[in-house]
Protein backbone atom coordinates (compact mmCIF):
# COMPACT_ATOMS: atom_id res chain seq x y z
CA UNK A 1 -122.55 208.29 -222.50
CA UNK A 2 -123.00 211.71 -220.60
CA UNK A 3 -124.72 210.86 -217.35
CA UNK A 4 -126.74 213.47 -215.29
CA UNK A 5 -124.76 212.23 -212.16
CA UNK A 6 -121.25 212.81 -213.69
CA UNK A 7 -122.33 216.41 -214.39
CA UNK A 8 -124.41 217.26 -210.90
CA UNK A 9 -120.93 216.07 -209.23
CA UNK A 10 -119.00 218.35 -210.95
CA UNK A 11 -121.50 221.21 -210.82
CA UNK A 12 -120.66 220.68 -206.66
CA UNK A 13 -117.23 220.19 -207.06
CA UNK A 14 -116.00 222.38 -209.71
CA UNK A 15 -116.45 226.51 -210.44
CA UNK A 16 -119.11 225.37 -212.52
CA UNK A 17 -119.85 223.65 -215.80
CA UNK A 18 -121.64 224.85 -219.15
CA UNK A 19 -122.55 222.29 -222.30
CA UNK A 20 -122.99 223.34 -225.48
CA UNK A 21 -124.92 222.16 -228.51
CA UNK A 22 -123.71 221.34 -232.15
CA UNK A 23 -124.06 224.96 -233.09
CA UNK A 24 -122.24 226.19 -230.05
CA UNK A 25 -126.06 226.77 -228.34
CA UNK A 26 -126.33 226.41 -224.29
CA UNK A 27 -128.07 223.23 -224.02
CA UNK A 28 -126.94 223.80 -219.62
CA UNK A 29 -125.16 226.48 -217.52
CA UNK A 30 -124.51 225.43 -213.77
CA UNK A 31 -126.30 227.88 -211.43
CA UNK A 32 -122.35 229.46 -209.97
CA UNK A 33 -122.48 230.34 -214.38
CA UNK A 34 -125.60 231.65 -213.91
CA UNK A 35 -125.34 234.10 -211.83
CA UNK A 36 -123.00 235.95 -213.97
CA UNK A 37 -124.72 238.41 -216.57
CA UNK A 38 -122.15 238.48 -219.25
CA UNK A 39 -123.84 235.95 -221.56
CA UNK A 40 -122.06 233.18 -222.83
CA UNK A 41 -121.46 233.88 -226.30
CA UNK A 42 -119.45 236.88 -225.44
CA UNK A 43 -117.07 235.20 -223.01
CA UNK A 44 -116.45 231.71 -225.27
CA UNK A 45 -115.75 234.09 -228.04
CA UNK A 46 -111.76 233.74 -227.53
CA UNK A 47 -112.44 229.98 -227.53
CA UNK A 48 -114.59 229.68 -230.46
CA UNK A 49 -111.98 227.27 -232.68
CA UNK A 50 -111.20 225.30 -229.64
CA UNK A 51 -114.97 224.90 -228.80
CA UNK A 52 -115.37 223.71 -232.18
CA UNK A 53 -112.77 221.15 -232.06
CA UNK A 54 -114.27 219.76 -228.82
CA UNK A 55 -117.46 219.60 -230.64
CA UNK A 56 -115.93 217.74 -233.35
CA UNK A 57 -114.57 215.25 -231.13
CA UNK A 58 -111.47 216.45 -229.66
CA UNK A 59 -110.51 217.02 -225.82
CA UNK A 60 -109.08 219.73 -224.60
CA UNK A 61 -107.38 221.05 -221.21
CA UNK A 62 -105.69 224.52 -220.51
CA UNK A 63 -105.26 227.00 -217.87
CA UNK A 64 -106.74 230.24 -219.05
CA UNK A 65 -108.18 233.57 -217.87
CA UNK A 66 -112.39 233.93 -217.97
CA UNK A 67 -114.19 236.69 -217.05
CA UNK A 68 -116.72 234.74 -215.01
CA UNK A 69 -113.96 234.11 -212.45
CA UNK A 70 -112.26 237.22 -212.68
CA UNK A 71 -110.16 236.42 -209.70
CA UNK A 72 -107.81 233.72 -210.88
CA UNK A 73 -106.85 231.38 -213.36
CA UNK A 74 -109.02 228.81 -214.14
CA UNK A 75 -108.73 225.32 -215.75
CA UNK A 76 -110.85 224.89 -218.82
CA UNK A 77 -110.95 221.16 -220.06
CA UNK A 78 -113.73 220.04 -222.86
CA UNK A 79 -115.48 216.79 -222.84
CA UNK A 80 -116.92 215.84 -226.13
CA UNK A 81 -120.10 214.03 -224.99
CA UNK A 82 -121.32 211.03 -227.58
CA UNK A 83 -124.74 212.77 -228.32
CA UNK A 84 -123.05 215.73 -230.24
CA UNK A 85 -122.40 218.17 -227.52
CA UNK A 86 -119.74 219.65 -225.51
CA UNK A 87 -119.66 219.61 -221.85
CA UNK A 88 -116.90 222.23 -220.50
CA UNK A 89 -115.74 222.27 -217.01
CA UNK A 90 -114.43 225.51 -214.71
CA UNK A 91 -112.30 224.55 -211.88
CA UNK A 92 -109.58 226.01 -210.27
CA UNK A 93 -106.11 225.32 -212.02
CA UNK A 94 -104.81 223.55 -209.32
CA UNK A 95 -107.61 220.22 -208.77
CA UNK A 96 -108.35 219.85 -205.59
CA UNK A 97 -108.13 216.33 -203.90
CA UNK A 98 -111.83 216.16 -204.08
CA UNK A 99 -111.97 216.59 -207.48
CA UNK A 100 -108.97 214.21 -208.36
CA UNK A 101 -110.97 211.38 -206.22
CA UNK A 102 -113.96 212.20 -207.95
CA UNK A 103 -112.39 211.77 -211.39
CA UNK A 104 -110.47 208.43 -210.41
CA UNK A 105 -113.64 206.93 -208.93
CA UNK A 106 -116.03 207.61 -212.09
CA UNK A 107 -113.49 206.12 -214.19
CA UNK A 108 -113.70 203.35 -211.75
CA UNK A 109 -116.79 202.90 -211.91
CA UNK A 110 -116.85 202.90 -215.69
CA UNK A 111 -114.24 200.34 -216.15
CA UNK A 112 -116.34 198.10 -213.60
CA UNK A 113 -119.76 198.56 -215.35
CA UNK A 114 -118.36 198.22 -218.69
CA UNK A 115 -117.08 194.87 -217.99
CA UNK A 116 -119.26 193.70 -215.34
CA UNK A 117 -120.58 189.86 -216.23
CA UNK A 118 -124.07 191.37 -214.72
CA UNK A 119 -126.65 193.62 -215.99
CA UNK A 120 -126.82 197.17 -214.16
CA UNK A 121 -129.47 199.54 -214.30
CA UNK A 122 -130.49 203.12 -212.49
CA UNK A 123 -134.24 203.62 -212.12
CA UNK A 124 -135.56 207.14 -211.51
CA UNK A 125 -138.63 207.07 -208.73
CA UNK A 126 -141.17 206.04 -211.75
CA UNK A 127 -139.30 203.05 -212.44
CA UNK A 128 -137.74 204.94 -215.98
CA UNK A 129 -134.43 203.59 -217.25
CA UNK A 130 -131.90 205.83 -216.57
CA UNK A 131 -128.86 204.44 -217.51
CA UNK A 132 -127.30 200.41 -218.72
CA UNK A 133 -124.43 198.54 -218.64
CA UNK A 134 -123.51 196.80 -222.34
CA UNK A 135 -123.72 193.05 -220.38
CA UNK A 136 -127.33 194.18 -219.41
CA UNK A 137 -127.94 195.95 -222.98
CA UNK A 138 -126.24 192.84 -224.52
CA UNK A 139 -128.78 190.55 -222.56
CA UNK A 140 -132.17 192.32 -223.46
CA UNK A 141 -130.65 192.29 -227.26
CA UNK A 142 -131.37 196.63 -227.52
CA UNK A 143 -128.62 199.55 -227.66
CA UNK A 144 -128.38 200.91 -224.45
CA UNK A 145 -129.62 204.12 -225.94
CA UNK A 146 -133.18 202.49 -227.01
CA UNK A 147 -133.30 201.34 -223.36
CA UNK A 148 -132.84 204.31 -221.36
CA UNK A 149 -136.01 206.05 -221.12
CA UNK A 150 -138.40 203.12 -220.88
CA UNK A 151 -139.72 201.88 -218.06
CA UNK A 152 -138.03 198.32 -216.55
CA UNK A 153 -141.53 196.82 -216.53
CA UNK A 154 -141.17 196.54 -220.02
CA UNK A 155 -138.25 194.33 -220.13
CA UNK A 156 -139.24 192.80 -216.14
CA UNK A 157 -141.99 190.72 -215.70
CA UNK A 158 -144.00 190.45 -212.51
CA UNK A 159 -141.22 189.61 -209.29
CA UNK A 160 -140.84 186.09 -207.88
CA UNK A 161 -139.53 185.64 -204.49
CA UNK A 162 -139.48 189.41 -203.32
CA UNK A 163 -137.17 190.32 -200.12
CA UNK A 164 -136.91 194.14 -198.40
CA UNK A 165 -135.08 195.19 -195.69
CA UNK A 166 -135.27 198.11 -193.25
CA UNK A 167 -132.99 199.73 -195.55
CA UNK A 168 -134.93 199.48 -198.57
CA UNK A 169 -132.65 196.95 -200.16
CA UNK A 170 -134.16 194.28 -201.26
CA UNK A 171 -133.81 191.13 -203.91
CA UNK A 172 -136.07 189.44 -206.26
CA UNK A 173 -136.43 187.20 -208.98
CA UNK A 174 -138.40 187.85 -212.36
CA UNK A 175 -138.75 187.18 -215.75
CA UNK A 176 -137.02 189.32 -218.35
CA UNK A 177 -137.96 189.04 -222.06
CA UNK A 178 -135.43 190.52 -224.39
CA UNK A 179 -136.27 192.15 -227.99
CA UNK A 180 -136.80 188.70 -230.20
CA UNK A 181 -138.72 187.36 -227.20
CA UNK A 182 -135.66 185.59 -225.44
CA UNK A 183 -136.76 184.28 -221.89
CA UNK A 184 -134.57 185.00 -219.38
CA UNK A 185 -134.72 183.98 -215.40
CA UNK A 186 -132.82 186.50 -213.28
CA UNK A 187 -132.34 187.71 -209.96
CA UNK A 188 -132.46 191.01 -208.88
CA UNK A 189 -130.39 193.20 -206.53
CA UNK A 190 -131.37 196.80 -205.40
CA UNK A 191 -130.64 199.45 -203.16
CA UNK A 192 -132.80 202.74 -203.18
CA UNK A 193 -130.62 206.09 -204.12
CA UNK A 194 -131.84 209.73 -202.09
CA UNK A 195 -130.68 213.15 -202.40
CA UNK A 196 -129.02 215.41 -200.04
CA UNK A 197 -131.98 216.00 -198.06
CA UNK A 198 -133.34 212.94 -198.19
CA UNK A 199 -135.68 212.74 -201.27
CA UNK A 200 -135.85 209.38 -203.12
CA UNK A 201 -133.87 209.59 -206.35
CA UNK A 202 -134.74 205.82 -207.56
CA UNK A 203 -132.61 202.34 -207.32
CA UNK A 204 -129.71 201.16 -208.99
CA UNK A 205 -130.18 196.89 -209.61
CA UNK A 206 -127.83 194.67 -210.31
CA UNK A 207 -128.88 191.68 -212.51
CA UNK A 208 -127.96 188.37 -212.54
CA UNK A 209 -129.04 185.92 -215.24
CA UNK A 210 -129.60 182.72 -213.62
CA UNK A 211 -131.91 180.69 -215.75
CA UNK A 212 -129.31 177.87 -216.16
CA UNK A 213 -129.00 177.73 -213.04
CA UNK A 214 -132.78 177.93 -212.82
CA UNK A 215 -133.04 175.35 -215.44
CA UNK A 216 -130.64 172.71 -213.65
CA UNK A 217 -132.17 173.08 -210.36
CA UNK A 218 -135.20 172.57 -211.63
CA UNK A 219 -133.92 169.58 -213.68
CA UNK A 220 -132.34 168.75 -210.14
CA UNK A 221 -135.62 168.69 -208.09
CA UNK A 222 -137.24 166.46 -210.85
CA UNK A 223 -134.90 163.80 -210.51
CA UNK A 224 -135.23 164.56 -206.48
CA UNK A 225 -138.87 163.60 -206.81
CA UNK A 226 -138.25 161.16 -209.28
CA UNK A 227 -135.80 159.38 -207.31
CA UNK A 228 -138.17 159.41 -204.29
CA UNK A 229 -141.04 158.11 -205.58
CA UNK A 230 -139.33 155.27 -206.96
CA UNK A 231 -137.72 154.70 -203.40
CA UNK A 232 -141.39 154.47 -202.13
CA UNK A 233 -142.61 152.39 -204.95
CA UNK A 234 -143.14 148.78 -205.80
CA UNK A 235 -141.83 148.22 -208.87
CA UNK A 236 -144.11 144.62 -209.68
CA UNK A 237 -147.66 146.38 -208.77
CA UNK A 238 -147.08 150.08 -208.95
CA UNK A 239 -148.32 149.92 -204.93
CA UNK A 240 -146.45 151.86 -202.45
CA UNK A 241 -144.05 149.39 -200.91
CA UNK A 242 -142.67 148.40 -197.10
CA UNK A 243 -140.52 152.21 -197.09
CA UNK A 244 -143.75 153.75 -198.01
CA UNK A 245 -146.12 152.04 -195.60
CA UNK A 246 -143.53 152.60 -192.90
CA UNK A 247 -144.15 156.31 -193.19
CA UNK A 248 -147.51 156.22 -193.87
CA UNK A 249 -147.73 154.10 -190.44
CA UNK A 250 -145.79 156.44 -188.60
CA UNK A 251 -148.15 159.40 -189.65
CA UNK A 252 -151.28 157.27 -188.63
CA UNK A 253 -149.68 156.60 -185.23
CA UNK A 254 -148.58 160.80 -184.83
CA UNK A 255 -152.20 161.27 -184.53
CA UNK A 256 -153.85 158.38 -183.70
CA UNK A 257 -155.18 159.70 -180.10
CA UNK A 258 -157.66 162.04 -181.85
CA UNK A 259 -157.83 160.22 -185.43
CA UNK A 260 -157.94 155.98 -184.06
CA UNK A 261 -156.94 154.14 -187.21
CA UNK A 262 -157.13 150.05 -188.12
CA UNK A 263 -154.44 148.05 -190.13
CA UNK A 264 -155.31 144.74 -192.01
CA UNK A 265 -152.81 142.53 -193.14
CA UNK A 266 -153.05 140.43 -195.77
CA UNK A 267 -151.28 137.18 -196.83
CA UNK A 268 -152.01 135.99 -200.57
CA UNK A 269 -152.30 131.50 -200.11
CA UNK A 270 -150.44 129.08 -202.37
CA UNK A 271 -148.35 131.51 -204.42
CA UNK A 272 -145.05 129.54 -203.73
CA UNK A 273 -146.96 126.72 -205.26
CA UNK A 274 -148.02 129.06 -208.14
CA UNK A 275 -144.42 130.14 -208.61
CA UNK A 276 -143.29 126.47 -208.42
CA UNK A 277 -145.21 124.98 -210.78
CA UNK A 278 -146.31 127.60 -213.13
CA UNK A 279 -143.28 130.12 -212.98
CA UNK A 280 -142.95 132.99 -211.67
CA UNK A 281 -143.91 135.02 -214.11
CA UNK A 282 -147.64 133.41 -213.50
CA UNK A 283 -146.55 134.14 -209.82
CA UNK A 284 -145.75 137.87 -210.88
CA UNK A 285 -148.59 138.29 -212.92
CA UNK A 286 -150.61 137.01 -209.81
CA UNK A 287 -149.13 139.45 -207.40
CA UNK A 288 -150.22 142.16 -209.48
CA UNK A 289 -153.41 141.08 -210.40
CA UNK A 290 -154.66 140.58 -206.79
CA UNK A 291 -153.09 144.01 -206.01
CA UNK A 292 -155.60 146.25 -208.49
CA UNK A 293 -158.45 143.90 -207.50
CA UNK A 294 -157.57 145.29 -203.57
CA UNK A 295 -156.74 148.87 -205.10
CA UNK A 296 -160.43 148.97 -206.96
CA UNK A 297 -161.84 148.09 -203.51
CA UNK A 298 -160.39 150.63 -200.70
CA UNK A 299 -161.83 153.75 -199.40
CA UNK A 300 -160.27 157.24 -200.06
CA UNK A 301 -157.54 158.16 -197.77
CA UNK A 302 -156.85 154.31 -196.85
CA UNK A 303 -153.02 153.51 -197.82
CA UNK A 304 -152.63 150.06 -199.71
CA UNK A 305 -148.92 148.61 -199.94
CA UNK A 306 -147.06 145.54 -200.82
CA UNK A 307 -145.01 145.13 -197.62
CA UNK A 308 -143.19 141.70 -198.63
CA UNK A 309 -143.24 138.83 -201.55
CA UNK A 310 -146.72 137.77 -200.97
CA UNK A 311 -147.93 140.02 -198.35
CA UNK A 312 -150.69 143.07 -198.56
CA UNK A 313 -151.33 145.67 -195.97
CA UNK A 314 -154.02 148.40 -195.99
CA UNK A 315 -154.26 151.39 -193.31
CA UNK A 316 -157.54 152.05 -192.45
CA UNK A 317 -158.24 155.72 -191.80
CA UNK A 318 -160.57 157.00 -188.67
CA UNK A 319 -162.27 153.88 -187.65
CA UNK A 320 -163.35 152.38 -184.62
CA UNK A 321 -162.84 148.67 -183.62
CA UNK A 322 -166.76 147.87 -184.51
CA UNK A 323 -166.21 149.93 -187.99
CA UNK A 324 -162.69 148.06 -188.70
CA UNK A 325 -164.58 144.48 -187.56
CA UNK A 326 -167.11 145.32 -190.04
CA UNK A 327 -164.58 146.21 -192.97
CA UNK A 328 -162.07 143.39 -192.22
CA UNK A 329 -164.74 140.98 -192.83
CA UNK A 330 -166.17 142.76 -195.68
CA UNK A 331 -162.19 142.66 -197.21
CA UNK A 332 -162.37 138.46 -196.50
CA UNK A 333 -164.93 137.98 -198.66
CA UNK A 334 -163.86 140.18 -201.84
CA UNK A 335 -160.03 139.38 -200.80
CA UNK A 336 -160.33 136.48 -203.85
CA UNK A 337 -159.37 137.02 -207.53
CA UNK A 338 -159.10 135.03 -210.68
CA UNK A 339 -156.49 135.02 -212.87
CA UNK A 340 -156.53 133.15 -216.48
CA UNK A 341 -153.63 132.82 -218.43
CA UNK A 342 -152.92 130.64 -221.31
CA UNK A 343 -156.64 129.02 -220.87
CA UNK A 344 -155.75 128.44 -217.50
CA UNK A 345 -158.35 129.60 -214.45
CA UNK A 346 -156.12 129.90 -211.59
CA UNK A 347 -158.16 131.33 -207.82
CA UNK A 348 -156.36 133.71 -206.01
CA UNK A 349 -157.57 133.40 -202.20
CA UNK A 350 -155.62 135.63 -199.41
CA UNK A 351 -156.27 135.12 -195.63
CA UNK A 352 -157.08 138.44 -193.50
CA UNK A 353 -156.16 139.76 -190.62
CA UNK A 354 -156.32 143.06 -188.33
CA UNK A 355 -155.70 145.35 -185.33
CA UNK A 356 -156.93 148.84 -184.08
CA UNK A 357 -154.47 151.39 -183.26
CA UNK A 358 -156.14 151.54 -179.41
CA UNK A 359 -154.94 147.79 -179.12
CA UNK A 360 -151.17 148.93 -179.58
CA UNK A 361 -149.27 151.36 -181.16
CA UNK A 362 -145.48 150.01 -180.89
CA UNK A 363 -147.00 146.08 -181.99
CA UNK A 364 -150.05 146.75 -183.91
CA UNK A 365 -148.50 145.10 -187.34
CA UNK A 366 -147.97 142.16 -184.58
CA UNK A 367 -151.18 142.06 -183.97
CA UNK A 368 -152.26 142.07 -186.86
CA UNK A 369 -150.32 139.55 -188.32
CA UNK A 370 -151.06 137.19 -185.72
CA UNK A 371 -154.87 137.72 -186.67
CA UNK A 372 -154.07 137.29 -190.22
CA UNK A 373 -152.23 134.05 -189.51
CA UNK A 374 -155.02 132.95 -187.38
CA UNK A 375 -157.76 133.25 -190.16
CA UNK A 376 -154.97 131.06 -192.27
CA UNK A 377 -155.26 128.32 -189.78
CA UNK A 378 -158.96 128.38 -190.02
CA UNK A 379 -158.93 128.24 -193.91
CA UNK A 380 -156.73 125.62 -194.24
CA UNK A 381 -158.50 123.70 -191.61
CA UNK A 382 -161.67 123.90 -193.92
CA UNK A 383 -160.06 122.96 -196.56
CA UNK A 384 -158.83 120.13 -195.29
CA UNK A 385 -161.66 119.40 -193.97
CA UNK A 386 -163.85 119.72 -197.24
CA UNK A 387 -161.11 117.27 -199.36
């Protein structure tokens, strides 16, 4: 494809450059041709069969005499361009280094784009599609010559993750969407292009399809949280378990001096004998079932875990040692449960205990558990007591 850069290089570095159209019409004359009156029919007329050749298709390269550079030979050499026309070139019949480099590097450049495993576009300062790579044509499922001339917010949806740097370089993400409707995750390179005194001339991008990638990290973050949650959870009642109440403890005690916090422990009685001479699926089913009678009960923005085999634990949120006194004894008498399985009424009882965050902050489950242990005492005592 015959690219506007290609021929504003030359135009610099050559005598000058003309194209023609399929009936031998000037489609562009460099401003060095311009300048010359002698119009262009007359002085092609010698090369009228070999003009036609090159618009058929055919190269060609010779040394020659022109009367728009009446001074010395020039080299005439004929690109046929793949729209039809003919682009002819005027330079001096010795190529000058700069003009050698020039060629090497565009063929370069070609050879690179051409096989480039990424998508390439140049933008012109309204965002219009200048020129594609295949890999990028390829992608978007269009010929590259339905692309160029349409604007990349067509094919680019709004841009995730945007980055810019003094420079005007910058990287994104976005969304591309290809001719059937093909969703594609990529990420975006650019650098901004300006002209010799400065003006901006657009971007060229490079593009990177990454939605496998996307996909798997995605994929890879699920599991993440999957994996976590699970680590946190207790499998029997569905409660967070010791892991989770650890860290839920730790946060209460980061800001404890300005948000004073309770914990009440809570020990569920007889459920080795439950285990023993029921089973222990009657013991598991137990376990659970006093668990959602203590989840129904708690206040929002408490934490509620299973911290052992038969042991509760609840972090009260923002209390003071009157309000926790008030809701530890309110837990006592709701801490009870039924369970019947199989016709069989079984009471589930736990004993209760607590301790405020202003008590201690290094032994408050201590404290706690001594209180729970004490109310245990005083249960079983009554107990006894009443057989």
């Amino acid at each position: 494809m015959y690219r506007q850069r290609e021929r504003d290089l030359l135009e610099a570095l050559t005598l000058g450059t003309i194209v023609l159209g399929a009936k031998r019409q000037v489609v562009h004359v460099s401003p060095s041709i311009q300048l010359v009156r002698d119009p262009a029919d007359k002085v092609l007329d010698p090369f009228v069969k070999l003009i036609d050749q090159g618009l058929k298709g055919k190269r060609f390269d010779l040394n020659t005499d022109i009367e728009w550079f009446p001074d010395s030979k020039v080299r005439m050499r004929g690109e046929p361009l793949p729209n039809g026309e003919l682009l002819i070139a005027f330079e001096t019949a010795q190529e000058s280094t700069e003009i050698v480099d020039l060629r090497n590097r565009i063929r370069e450049f070609e050879f690179i784009t051409s096989r480039l495993q990424q998508g390439i576009w140049r933008l012109d300062p309204e965002g219009i599609i200048l020129e594609v790579n295949p890999y990028l044509a390829t992608m978007l499922e269009m010929k590259a010559s339905l692309i160029v001339g349409q604007k990349a917010s067509e094919f680019a949806g709004e841009k995730l993750r945007c980055e810019t740097d003094a420079d005007g370089k910058g990287s994104y993400e976005a969304i591309f969407l290809s001719r059937t409707g093909q969703i594609r995750r990529v990420a975006v390179t650019s650098t901004p292009l300006f002209g010799t005194k400065g003006e901006p001339l657009g971007a060229v991008e490079l593009i990177t399809d990454v939605t496998e990638e996307h996909a798997l990290r995605s994929k890879l973050v699920q599991e993440v949280l999957k994996m976590q949650l699970l680590a946190n959870l207790d499998p029997l009642t569905q409660l967070g378990n010791r892991r989770a109440f650890d860290m839920a403890l730790s946060h209460f005690n980061e800001c404890a001096a300005e948000r004073p916090f309770g914990m009440i422990m809570l020990d569920l009685n007889g459920l080795k004998e439950i285990n023993d001479n029921l089973g222990h699926v009657v013991g598991d089913a137990a376990i659970r079932t006093f668990g959602d009678h203590l989840k129904s009960r708690l206040r929002e923005g408490d934490v509620l875990a299973r911290i052992g085999g038969d042991e509760f634990a609840i972090l009260v949120k923002e209390v003071t040692i009157e309000e926790l006194v008030q809701i530890g004894e309110r837990i006592r008498q709701f801490a009870k449960a039924s369970l019947t399985i199989d016709g069989l009424t079984i009471e589930l009882v736990a004993s209760v205990g607590w301790a405020h965050s202003s008590q201690s902050n290094d032994h408050l489950a201590l404290f706690a558990d001594r209180s729970m242990y004490a109310h245990k005492r005083v249960t079983r005592k009554r107990k006894a007591a009443g057989a």
